[in-house]
Structures are given as structure tokens and as C-alpha cells.
PDB file of N, CA and C in Angstrom:
ATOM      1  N   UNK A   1     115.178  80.709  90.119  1.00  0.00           N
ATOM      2  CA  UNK A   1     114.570  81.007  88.826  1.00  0.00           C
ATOM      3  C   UNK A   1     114.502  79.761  87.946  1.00  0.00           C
ATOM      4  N   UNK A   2     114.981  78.448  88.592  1.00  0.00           N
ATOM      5  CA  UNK A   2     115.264  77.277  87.634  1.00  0.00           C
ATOM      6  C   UNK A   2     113.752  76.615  87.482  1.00  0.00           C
ATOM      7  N   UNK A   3     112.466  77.268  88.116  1.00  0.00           N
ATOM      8  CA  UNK A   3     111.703  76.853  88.091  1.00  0.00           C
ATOM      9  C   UNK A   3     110.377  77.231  87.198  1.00  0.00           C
ATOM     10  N   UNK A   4     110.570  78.096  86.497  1.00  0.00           N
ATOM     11  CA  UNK A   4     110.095  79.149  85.638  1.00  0.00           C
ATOM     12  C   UNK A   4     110.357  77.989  84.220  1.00  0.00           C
ATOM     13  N   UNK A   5     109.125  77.810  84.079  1.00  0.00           N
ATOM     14  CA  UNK A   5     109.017  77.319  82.444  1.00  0.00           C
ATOM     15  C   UNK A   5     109.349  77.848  81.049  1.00  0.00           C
ATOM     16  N   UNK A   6     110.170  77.760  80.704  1.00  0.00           N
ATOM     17  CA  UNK A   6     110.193  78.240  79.130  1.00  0.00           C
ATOM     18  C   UNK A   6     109.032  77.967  78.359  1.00  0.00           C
ATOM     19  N   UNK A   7     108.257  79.302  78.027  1.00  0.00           N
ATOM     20  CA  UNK A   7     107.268  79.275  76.720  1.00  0.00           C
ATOM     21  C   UNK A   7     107.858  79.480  75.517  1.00  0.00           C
ATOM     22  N   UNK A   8     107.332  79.075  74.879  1.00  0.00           N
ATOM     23  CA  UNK A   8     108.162  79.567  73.131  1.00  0.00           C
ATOM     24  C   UNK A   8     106.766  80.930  72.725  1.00  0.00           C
ATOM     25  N   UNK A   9     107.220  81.985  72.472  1.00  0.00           N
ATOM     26  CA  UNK A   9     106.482  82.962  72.197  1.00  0.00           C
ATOM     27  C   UNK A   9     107.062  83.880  71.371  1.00  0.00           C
ATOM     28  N   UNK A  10     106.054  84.742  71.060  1.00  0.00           N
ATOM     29  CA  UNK A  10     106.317  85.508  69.956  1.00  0.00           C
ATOM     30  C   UNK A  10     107.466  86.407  70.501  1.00  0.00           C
ATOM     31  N   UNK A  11     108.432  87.487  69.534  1.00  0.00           N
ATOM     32  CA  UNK A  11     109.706  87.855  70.316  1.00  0.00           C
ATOM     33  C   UNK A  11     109.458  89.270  71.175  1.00  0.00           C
ATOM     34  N   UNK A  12     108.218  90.357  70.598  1.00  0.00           N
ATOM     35  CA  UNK A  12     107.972  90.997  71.533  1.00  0.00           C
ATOM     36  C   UNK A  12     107.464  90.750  72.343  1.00  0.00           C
ATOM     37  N   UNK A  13     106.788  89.555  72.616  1.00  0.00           N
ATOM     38  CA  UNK A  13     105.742  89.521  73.797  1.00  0.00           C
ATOM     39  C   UNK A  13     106.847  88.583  75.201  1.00  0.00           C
ATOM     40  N   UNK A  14     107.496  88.049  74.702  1.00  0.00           N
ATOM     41  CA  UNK A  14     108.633  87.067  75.503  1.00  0.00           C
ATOM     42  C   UNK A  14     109.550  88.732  76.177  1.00  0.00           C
ATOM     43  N   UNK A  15     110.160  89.105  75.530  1.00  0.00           N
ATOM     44  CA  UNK A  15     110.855  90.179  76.042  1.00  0.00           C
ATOM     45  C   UNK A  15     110.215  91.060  76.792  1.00  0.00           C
ATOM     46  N   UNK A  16     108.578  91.435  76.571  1.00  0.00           N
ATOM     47  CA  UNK A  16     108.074  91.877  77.522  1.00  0.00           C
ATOM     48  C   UNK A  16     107.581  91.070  78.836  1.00  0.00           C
ATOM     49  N   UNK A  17     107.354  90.057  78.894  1.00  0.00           N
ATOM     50  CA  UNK A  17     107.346  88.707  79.803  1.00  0.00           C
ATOM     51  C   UNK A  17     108.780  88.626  80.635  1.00  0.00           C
ATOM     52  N   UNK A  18     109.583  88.587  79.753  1.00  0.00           N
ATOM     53  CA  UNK A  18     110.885  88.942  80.619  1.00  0.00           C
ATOM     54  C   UNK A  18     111.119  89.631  81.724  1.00  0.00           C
ATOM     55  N   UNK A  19     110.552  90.923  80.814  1.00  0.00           N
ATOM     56  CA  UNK A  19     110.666  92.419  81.941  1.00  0.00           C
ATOM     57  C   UNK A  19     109.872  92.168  82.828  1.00  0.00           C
ATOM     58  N   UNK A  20     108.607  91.883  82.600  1.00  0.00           N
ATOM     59  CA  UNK A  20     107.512  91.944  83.422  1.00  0.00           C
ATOM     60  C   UNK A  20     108.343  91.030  85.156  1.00  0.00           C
ATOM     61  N   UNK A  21     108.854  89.826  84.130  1.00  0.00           N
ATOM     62  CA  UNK A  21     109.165  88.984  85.181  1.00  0.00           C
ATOM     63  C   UNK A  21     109.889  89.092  85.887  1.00  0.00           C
ATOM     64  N   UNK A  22     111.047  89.743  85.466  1.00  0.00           N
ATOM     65  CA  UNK A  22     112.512  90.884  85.946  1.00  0.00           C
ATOM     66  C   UNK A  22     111.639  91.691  87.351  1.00  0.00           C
ATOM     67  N   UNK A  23     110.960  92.522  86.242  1.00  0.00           N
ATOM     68  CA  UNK A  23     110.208  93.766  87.469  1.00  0.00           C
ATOM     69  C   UNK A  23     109.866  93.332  88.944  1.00  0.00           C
ATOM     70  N   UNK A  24     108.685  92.046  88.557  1.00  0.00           N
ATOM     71  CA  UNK A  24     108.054  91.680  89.523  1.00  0.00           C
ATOM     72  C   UNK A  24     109.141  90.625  90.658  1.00  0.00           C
ATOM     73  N   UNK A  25     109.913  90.529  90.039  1.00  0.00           N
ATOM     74  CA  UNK A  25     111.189  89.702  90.813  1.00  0.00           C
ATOM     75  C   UNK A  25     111.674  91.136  91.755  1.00  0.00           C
ATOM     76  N   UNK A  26     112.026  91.926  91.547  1.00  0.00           N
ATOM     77  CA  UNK A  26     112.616  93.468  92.116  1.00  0.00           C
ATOM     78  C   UNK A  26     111.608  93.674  93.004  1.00  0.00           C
ATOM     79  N   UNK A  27     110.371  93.902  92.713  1.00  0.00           N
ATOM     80  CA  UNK A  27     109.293  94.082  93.059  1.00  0.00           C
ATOM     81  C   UNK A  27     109.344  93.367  94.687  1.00  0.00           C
ATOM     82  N   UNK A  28     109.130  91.409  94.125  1.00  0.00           N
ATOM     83  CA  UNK A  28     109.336  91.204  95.642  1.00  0.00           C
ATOM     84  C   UNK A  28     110.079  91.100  96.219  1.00  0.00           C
ATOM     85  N   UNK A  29     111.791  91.343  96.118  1.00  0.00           N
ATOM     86  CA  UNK A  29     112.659  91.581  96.741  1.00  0.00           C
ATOM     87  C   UNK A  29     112.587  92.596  97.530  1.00  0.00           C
ATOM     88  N   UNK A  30     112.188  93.772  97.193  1.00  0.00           N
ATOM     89  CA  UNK A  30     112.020  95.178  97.822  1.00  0.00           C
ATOM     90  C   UNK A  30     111.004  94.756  98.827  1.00  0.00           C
ATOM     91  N   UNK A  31     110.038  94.351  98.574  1.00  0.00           N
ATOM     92  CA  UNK A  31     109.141  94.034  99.739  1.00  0.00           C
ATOM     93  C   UNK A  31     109.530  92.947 100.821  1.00  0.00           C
ATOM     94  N   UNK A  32     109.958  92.134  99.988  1.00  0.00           N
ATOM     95  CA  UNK A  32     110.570  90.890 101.449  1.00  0.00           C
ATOM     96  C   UNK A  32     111.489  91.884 102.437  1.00  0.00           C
ATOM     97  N   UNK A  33     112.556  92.642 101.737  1.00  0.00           N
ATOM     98  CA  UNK A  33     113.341  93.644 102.083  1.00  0.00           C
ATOM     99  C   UNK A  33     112.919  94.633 103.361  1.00  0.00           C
ATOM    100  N   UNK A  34     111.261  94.994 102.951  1.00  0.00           N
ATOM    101  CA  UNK A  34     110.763  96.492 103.757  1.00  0.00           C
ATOM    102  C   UNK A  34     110.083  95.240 104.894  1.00  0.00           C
ATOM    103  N   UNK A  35     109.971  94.240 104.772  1.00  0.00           N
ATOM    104  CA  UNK A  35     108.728  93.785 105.649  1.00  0.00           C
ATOM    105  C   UNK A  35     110.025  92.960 106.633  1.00  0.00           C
ATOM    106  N   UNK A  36     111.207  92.584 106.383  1.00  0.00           N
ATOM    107  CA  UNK A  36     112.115  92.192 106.972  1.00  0.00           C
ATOM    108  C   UNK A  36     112.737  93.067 108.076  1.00  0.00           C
ATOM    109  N   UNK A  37     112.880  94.597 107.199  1.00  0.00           N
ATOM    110  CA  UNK A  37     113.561  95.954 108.341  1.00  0.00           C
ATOM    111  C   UNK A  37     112.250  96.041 109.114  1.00  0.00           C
ATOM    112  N   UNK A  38     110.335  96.152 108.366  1.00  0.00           N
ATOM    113  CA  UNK A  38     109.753  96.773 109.508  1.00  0.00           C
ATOM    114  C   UNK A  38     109.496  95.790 110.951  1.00  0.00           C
ATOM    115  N   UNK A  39     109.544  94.312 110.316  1.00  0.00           N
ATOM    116  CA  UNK A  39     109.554  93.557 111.334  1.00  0.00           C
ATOM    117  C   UNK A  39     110.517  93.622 112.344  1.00  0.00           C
ATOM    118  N   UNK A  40     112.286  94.454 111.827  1.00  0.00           N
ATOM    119  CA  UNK A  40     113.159  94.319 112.749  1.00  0.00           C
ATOM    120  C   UNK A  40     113.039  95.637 113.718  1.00  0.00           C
ATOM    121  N   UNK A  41     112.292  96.647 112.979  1.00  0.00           N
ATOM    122  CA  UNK A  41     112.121  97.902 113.692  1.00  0.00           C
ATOM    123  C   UNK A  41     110.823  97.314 114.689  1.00  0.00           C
ATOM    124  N   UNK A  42     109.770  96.668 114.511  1.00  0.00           N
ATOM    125  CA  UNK A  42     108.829  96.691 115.682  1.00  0.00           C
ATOM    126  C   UNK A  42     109.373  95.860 116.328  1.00  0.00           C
ATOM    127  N   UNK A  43     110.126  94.852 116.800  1.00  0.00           N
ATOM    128  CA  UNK A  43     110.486  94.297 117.612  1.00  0.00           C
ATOM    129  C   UNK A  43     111.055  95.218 118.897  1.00  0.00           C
ATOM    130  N   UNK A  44     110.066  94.692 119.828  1.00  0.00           N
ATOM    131  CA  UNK A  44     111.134  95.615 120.755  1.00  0.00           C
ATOM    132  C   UNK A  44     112.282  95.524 121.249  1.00  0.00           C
ATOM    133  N   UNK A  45     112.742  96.255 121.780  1.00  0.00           N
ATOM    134  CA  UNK A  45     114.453  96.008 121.754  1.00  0.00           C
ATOM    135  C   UNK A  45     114.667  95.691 123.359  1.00  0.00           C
ATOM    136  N   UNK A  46     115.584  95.034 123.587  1.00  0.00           N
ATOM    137  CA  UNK A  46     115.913  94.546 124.719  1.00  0.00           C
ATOM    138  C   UNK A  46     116.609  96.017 125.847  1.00  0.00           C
ATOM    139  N   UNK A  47     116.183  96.030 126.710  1.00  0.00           N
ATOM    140  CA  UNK A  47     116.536  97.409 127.785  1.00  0.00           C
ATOM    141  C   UNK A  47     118.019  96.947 128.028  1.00  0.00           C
ATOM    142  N   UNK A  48     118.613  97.832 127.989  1.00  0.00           N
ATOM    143  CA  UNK A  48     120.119  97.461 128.412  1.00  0.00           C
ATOM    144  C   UNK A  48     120.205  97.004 130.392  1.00  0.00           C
ATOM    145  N   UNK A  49     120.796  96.087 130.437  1.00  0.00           N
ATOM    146  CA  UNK A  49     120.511  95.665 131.825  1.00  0.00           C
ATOM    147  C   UNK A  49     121.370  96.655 132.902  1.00  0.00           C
ATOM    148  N   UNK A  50     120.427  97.484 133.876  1.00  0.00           N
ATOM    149  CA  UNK A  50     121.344  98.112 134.444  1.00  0.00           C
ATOM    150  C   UNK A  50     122.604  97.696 135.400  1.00  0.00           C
ATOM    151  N   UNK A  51     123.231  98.604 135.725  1.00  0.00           N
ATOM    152  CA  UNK A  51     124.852  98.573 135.640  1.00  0.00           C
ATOM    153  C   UNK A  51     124.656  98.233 137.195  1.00  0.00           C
ATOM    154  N   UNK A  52     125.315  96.977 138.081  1.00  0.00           N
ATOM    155  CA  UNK A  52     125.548  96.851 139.200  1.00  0.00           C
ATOM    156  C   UNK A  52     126.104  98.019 140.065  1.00  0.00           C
ATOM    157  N   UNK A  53     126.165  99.065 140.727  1.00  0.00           N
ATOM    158  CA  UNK A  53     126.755  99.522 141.344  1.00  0.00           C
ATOM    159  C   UNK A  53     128.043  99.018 142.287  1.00  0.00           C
ATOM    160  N   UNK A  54     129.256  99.252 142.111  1.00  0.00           N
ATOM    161  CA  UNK A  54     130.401  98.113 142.307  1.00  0.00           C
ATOM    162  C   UNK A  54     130.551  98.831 143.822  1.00  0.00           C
TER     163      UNK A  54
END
């Protein structure tokens, strides 16, 4: 977040800028999040190697 410029703005519109920016931060967390599990769910999964008969 150290990369986010400070504007000087009016005090409702900054606090809503805030949120907005808050939100959309949640926003792509949740998605990096869903696209991380669906990528781990389509991967196919490795077959368990069958068992030598001893």
C-alpha cells in the first residue's frame, strides 16, 4: 500500500476514497483467493500409484 499517493482532498470525499480503496483491496483479495483454490481444484490430481503386490 506504500505505493498509493496521498491526495489532499476534501474530508468526505477522501473517506469515501478510502473505503472505496479498502473495498476494492477486499475485492481483489477474494478474487486472487477464488482463482488460486479454482486453479488448485482444476489441476488434476496425481493417481495414487498402485500398491506392488508383495
Amino acid at each position: 500500500m506504500s505505493r498509493v499517493t496521498r491526495v489532499v482532498l476534501p474530508e468526505r470525499q477522501s473517506v469515501f476514497a478510502y473505503t472505496a480503496f479498502t473495498f476494492y483491496g477486499m475485492l481483489f483479495q477474494a478474487f486472487r483467493l477464488t482463482l488460486c483454490f479454482v486453479t488448485f481444484r482444476l489441476t488434476p490430481e496425481v493417481p495414487p500409484r498402485p500398491q506392488l503386490p508383495k
